[in-house]
N, C-alpha and C. Protein backbone atom coordinates (compact mmCIF):
# COMPACT_ATOMS: atom_id res chain seq x y z
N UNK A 1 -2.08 -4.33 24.88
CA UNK A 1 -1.93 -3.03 24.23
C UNK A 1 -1.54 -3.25 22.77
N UNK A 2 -2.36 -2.34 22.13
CA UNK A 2 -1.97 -2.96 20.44
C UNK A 2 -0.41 -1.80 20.52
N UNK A 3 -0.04 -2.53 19.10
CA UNK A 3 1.53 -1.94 18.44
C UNK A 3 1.52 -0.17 18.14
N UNK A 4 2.41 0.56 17.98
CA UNK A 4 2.09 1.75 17.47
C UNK A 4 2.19 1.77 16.10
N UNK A 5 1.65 2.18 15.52
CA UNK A 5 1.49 2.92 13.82
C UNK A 5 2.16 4.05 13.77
N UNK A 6 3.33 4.03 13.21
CA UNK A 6 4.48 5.08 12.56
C UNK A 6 3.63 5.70 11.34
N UNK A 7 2.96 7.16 11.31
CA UNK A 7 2.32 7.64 10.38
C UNK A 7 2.87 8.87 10.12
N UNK A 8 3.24 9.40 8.70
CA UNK A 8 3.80 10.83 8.24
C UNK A 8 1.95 11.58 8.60
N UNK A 9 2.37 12.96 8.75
CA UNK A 9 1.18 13.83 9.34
C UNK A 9 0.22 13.39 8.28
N UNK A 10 0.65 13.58 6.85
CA UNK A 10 -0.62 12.97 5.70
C UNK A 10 -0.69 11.81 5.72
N UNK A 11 -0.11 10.91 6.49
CA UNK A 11 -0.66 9.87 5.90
C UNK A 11 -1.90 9.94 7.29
N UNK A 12 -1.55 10.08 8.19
CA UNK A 12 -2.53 10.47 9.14
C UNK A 12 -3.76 10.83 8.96
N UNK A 13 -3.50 12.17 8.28
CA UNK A 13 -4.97 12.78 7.53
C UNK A 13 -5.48 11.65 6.61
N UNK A 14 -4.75 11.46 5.71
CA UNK A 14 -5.34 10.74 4.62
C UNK A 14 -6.30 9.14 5.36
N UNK A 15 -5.42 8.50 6.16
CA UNK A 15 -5.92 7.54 7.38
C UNK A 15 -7.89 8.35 8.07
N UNK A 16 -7.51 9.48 8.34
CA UNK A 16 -8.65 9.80 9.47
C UNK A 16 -9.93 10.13 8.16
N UNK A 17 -9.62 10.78 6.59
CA UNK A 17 -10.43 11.29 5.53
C UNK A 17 -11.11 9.84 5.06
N UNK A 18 -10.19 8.79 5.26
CA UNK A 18 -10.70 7.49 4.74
C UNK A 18 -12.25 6.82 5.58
N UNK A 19 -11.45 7.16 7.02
CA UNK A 19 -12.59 6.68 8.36
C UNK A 19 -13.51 7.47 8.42
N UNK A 20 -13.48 8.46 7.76
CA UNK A 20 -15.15 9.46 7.80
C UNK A 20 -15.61 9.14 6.45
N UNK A 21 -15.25 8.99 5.61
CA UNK A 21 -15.61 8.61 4.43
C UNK A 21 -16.60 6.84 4.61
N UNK A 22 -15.60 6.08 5.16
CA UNK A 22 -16.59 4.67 5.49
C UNK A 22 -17.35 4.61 6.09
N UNK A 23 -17.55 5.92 7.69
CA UNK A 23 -18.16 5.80 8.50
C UNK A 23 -19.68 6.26 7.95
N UNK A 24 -19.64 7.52 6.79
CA UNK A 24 -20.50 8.02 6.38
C UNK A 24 -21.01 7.46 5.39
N UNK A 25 -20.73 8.53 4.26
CA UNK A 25 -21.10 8.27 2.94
C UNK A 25 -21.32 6.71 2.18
N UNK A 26 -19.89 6.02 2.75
CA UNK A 26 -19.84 4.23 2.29
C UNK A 26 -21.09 3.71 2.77
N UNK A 27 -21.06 3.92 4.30
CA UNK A 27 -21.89 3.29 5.22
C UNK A 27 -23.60 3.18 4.59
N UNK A 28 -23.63 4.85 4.39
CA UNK A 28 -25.60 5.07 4.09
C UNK A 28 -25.65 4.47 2.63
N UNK A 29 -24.55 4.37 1.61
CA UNK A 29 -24.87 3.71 0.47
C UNK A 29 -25.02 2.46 0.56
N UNK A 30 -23.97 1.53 1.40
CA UNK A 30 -24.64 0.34 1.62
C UNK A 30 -25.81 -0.19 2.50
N UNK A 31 -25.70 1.12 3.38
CA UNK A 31 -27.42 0.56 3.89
C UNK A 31 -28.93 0.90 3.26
N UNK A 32 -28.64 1.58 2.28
CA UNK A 32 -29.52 1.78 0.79
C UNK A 32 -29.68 0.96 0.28
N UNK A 33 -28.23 0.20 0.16
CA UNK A 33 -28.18 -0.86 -1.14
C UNK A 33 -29.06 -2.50 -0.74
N UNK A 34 -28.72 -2.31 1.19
CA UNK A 34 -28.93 -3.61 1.49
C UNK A 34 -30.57 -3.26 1.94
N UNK A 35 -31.56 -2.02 2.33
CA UNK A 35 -32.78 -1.93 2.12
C UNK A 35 -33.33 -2.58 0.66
N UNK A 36 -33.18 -1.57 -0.22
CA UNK A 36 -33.07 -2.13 -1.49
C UNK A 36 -33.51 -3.73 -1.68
N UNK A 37 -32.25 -4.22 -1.42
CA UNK A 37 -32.17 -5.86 -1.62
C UNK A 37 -33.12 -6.78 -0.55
N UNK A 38 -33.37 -6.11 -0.01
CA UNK A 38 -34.52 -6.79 1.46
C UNK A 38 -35.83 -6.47 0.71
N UNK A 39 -36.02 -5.74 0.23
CA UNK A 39 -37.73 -5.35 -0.27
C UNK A 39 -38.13 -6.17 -1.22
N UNK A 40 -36.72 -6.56 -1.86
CA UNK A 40 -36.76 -7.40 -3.22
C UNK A 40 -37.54 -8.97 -2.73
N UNK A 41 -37.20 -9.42 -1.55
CA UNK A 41 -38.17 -10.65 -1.30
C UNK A 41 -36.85 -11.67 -0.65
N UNK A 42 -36.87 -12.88 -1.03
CA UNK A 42 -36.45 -14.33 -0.79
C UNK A 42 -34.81 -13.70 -0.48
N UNK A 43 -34.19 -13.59 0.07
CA UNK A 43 -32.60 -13.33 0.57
C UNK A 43 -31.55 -14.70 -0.01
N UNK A 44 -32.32 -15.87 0.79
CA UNK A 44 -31.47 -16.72 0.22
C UNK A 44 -31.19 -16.97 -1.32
N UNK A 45 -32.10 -16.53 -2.13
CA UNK A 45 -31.69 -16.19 -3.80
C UNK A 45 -31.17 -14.89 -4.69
N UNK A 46 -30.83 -13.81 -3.44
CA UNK A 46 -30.97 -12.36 -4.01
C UNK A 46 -29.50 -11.85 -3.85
N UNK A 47 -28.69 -12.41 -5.08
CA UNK A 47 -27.66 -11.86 -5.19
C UNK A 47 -27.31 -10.65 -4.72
N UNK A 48 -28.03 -9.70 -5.14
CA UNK A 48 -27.35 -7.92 -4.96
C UNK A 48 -27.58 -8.16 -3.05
N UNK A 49 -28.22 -8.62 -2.57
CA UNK A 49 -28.50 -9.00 -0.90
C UNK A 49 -26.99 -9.55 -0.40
N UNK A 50 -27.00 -11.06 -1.02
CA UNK A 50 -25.79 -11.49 -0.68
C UNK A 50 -24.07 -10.26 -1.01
N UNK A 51 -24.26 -9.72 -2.33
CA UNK A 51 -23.05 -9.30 -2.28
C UNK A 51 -23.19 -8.22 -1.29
N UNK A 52 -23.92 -7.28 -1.22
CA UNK A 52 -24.09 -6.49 -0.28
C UNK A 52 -24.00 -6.65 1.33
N UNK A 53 -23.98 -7.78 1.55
CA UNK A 53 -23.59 -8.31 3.42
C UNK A 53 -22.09 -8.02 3.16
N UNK A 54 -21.14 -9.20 1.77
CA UNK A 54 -20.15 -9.26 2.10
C UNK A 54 -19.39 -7.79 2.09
N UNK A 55 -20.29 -6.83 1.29
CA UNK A 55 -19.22 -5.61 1.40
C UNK A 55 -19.63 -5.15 2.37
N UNK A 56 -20.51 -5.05 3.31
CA UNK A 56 -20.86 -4.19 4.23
C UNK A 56 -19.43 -5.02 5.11
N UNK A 57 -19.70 -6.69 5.48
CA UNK A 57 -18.53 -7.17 6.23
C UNK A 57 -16.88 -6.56 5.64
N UNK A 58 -16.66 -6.05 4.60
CA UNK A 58 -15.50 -5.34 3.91
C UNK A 58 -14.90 -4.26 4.87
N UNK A 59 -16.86 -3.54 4.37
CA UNK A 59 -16.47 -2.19 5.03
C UNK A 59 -16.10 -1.86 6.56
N UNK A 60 -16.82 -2.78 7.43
CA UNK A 60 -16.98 -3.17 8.31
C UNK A 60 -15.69 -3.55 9.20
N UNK A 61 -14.91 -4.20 8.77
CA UNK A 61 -13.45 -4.88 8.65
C UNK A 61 -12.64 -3.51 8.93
N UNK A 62 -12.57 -2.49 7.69
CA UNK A 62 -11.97 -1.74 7.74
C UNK A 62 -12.12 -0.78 8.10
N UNK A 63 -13.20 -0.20 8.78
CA UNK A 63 -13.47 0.62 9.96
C UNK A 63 -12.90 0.47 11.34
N UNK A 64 -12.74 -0.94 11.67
CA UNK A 64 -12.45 -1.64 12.66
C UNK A 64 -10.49 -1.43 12.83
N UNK A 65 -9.85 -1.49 11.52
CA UNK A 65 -8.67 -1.42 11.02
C UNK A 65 -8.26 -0.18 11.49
N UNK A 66 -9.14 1.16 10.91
CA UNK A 66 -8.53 2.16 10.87
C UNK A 66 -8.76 2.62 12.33
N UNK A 67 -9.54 2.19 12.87
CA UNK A 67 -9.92 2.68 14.35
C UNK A 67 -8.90 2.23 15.29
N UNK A 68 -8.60 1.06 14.67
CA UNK A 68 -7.01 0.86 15.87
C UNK A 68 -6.11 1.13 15.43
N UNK A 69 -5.72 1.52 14.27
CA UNK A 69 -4.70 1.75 13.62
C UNK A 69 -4.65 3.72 14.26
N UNK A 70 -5.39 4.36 14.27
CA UNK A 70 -5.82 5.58 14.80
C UNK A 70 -5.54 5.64 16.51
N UNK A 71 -6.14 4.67 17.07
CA UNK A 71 -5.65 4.68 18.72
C UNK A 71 -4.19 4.41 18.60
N UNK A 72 -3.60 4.63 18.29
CA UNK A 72 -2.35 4.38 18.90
C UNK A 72 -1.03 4.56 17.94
N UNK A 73 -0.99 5.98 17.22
CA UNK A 73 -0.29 6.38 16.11
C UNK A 73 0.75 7.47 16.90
N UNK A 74 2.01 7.02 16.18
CA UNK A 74 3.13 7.83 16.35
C UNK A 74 3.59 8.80 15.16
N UNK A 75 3.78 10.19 15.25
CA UNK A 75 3.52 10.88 14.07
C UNK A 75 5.19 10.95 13.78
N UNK A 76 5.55 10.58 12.93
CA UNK A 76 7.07 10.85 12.19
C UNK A 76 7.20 11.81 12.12
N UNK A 77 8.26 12.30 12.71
CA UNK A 77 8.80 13.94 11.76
C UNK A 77 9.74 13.76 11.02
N UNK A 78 9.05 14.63 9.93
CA UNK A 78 9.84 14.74 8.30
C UNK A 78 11.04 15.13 8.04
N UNK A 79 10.89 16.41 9.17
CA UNK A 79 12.11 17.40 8.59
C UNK A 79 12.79 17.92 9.74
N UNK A 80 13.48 16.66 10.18
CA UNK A 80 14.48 16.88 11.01
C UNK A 80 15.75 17.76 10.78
N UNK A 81 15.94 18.75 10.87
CA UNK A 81 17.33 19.73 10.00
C UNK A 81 18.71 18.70 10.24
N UNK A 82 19.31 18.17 10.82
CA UNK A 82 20.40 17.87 10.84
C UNK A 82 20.64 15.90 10.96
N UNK A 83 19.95 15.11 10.39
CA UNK A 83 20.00 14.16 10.60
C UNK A 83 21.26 13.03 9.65
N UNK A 84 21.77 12.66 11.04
CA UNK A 84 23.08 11.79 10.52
C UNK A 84 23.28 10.34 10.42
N UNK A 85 21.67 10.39 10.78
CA UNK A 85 21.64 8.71 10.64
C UNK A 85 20.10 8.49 10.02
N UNK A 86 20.11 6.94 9.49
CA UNK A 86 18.58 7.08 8.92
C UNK A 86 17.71 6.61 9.92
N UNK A 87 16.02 6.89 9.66
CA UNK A 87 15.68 7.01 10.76
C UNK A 87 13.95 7.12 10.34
N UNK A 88 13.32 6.65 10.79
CA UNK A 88 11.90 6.52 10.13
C UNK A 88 11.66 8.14 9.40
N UNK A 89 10.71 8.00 8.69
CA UNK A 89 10.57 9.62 8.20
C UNK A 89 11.82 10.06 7.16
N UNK A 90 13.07 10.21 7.10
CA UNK A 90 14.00 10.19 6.43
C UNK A 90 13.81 9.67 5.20
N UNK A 91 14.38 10.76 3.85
CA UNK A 91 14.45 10.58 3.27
C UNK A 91 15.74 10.15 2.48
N UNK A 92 16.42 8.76 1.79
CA UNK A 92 17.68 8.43 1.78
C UNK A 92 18.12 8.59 0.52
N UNK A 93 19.20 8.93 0.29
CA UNK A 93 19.42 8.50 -1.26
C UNK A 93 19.99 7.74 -1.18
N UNK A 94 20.30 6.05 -1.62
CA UNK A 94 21.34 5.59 -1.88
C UNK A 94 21.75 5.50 -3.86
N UNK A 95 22.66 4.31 -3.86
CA UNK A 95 23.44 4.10 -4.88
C UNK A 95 23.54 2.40 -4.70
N UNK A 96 23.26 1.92 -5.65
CA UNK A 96 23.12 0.24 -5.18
C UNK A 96 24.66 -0.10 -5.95
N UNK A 97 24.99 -0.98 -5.22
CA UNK A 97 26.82 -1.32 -5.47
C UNK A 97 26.57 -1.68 -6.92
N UNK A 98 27.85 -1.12 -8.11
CA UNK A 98 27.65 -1.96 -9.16
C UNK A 98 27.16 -0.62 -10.43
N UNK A 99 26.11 -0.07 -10.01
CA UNK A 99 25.35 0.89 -10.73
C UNK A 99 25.62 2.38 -10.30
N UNK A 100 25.41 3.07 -11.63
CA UNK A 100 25.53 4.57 -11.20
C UNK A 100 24.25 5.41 -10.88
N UNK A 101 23.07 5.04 -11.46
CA UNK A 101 21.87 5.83 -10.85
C UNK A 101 21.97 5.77 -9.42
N UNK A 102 21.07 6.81 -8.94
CA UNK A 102 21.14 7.02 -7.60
C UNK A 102 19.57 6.85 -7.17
N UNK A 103 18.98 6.70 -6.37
CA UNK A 103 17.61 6.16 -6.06
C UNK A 103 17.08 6.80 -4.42
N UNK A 104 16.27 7.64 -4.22
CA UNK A 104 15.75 8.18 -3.16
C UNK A 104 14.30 8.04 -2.81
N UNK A 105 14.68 7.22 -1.01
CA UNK A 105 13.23 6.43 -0.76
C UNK A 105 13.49 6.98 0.99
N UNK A 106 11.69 7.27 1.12
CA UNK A 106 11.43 7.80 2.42
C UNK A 106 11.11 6.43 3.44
N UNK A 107 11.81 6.39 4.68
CA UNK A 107 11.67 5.29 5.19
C UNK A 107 10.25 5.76 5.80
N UNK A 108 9.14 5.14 5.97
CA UNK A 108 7.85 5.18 6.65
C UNK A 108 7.58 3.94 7.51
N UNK A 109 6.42 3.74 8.13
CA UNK A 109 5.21 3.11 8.66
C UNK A 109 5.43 1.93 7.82
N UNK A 110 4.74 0.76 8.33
CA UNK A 110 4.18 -0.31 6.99
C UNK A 110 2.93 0.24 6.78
N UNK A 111 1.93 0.84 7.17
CA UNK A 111 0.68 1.39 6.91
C UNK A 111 1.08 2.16 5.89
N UNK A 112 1.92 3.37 5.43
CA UNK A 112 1.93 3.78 4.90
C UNK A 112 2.80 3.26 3.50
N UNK A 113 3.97 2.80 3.79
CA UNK A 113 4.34 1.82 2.38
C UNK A 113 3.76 1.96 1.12
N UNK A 114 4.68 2.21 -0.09
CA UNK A 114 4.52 2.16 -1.20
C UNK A 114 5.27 2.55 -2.16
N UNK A 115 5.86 1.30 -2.31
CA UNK A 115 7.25 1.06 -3.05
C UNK A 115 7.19 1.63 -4.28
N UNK A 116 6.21 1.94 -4.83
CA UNK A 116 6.12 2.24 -6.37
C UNK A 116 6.62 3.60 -6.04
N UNK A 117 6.06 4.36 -5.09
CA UNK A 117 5.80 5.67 -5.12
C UNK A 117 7.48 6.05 -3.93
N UNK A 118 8.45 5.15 -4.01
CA UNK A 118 9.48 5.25 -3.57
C UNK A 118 9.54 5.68 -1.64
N UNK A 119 8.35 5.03 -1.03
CA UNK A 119 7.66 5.53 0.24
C UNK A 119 8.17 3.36 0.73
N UNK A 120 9.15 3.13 1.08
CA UNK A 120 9.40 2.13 1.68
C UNK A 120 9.04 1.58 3.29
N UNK A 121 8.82 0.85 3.66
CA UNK A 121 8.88 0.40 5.08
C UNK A 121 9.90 0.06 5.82
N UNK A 122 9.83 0.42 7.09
CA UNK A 122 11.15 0.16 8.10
C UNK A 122 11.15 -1.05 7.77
N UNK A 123 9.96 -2.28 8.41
CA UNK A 123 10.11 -2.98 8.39
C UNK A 123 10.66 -4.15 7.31
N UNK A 124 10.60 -3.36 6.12
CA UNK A 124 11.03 -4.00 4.72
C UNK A 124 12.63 -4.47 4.60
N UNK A 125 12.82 -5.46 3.91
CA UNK A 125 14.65 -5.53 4.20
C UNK A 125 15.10 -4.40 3.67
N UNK A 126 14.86 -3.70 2.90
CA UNK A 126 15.72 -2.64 2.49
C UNK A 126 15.71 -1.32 3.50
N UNK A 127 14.78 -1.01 4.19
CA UNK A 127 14.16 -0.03 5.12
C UNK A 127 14.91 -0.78 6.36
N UNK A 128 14.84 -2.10 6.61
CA UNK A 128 15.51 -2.84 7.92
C UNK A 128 17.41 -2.13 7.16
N UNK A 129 17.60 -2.82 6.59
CA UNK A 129 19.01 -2.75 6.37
C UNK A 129 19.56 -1.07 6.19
N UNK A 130 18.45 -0.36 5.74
CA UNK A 130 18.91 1.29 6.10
C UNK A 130 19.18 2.26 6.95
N UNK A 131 18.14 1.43 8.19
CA UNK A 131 18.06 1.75 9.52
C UNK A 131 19.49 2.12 10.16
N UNK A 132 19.35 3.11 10.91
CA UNK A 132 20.87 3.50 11.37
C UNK A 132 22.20 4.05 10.47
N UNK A 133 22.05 3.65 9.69
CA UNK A 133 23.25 3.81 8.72
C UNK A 133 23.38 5.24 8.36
N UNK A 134 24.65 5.98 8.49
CA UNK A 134 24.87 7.47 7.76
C UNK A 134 25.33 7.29 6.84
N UNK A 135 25.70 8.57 6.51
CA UNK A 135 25.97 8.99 4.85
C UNK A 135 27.64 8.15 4.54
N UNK A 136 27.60 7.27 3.59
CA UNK A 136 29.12 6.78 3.06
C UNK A 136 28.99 5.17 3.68
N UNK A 137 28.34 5.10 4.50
CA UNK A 137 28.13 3.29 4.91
C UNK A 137 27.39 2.60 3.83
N UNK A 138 27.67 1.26 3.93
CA UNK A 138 27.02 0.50 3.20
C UNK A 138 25.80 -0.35 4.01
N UNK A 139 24.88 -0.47 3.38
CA UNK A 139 24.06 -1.16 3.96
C UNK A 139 23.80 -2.50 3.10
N UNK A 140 23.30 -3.68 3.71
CA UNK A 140 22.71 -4.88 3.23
C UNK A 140 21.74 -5.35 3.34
N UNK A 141 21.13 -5.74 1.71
CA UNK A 141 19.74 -6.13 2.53
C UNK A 141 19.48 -7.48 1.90
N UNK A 142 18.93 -8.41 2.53
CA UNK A 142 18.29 -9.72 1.92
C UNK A 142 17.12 -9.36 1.61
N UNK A 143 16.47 -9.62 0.03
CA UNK A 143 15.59 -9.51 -0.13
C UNK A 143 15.56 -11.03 -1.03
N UNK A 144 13.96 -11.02 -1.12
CA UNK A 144 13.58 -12.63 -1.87
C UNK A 144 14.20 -12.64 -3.29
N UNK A 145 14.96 -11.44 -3.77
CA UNK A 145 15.38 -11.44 -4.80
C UNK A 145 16.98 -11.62 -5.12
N UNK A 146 17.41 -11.97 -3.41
CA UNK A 146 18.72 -11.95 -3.40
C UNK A 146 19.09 -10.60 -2.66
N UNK A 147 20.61 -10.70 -2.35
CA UNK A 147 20.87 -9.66 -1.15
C UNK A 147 21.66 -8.29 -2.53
N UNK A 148 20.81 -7.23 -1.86
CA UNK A 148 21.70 -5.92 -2.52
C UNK A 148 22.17 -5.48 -1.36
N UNK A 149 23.84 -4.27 -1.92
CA UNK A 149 24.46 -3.78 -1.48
C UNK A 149 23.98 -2.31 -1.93
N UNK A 150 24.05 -1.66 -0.91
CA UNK A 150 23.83 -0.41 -1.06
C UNK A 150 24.63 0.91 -0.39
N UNK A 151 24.21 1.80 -0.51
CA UNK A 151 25.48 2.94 -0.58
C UNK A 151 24.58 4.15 0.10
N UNK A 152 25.09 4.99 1.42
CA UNK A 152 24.15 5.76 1.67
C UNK A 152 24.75 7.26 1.31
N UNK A 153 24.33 7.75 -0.02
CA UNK A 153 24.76 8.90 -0.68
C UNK A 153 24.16 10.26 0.48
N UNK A 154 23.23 10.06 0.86
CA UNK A 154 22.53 11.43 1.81
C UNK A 154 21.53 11.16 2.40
N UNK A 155 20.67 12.04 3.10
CA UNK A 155 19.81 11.57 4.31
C UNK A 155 19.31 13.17 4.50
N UNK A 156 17.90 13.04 4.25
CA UNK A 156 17.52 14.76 4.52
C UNK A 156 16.19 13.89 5.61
């Protein structure tokens, strides 16, 4: 039995808009592209041929990805009203020991992950070390950059 996929409802959508998108539109352009390159003659010399297998194998790959990643998804809920501990879906604020800015990151999925966009992973040390923790605990995390201390200011 494969693993479950922790997905917020959009990232869900955004997951299922991607798999109709490859299944379709990607799909008939590269099988255009790779007609195309077949009419052209000799394969073993026909670049736009060759690159065109490997993206079809790309696309191919990741059809395969999202299709299991899709069987077997657990949908996070966002907006739990009263939550006292952190908890996938949760959004945290902490305070890193040392500093006064304050910094607010939604624990998610690793599928969904994206640190830039302040959307962290459970599985991440900082998302591991947030896990459980309520408001006024400290949490720790080892990261490759060395271990931060952190501060759990709130939890919506």
């Amino acid at each position: 039995m494969s693993d479950v996929h922790y997905l917020t409802a959009d990232g869900l959508k955004r997951l299922k808009e991607e798999l109709e998108q490859l299944k379709g539109p990607a799909r008939e352009d590269l099988s255009r592209r790779l007609r195309s390159a077949i009419q052209m003659g000799d394969l073993s010399e026909n670049a736009d041929y060759i690159q065109a297998k490997e993206e079809q194998g790309f696309l191919e790959g990741r059809i395969q990805e999202l299709t299991s990643i899709l069987s077997n998804v657990a949908i996070i809920e966002e907006n739990l009203a009263h939550r006292d501990k952190v908890d996938i879906g949760a959004r945290v604020t902490i305070q890193e020991e040392g500093f006064d800015d304050l910094e607010t990151y939604q624990v998610v999925g690793p599928k969904e992950a994206d640190p830039p966009n302040n959307r962290i992973s459970y599985e991440s040390p900082i998302g591991r070390a947030l896990l459980g923790k309520k408001v006024g605990e400290l949490a720790i995390a080892d990261t490759p950059n060395g271990q931060f201390v952190f501060k759990v200011i709130s939890i919506e």
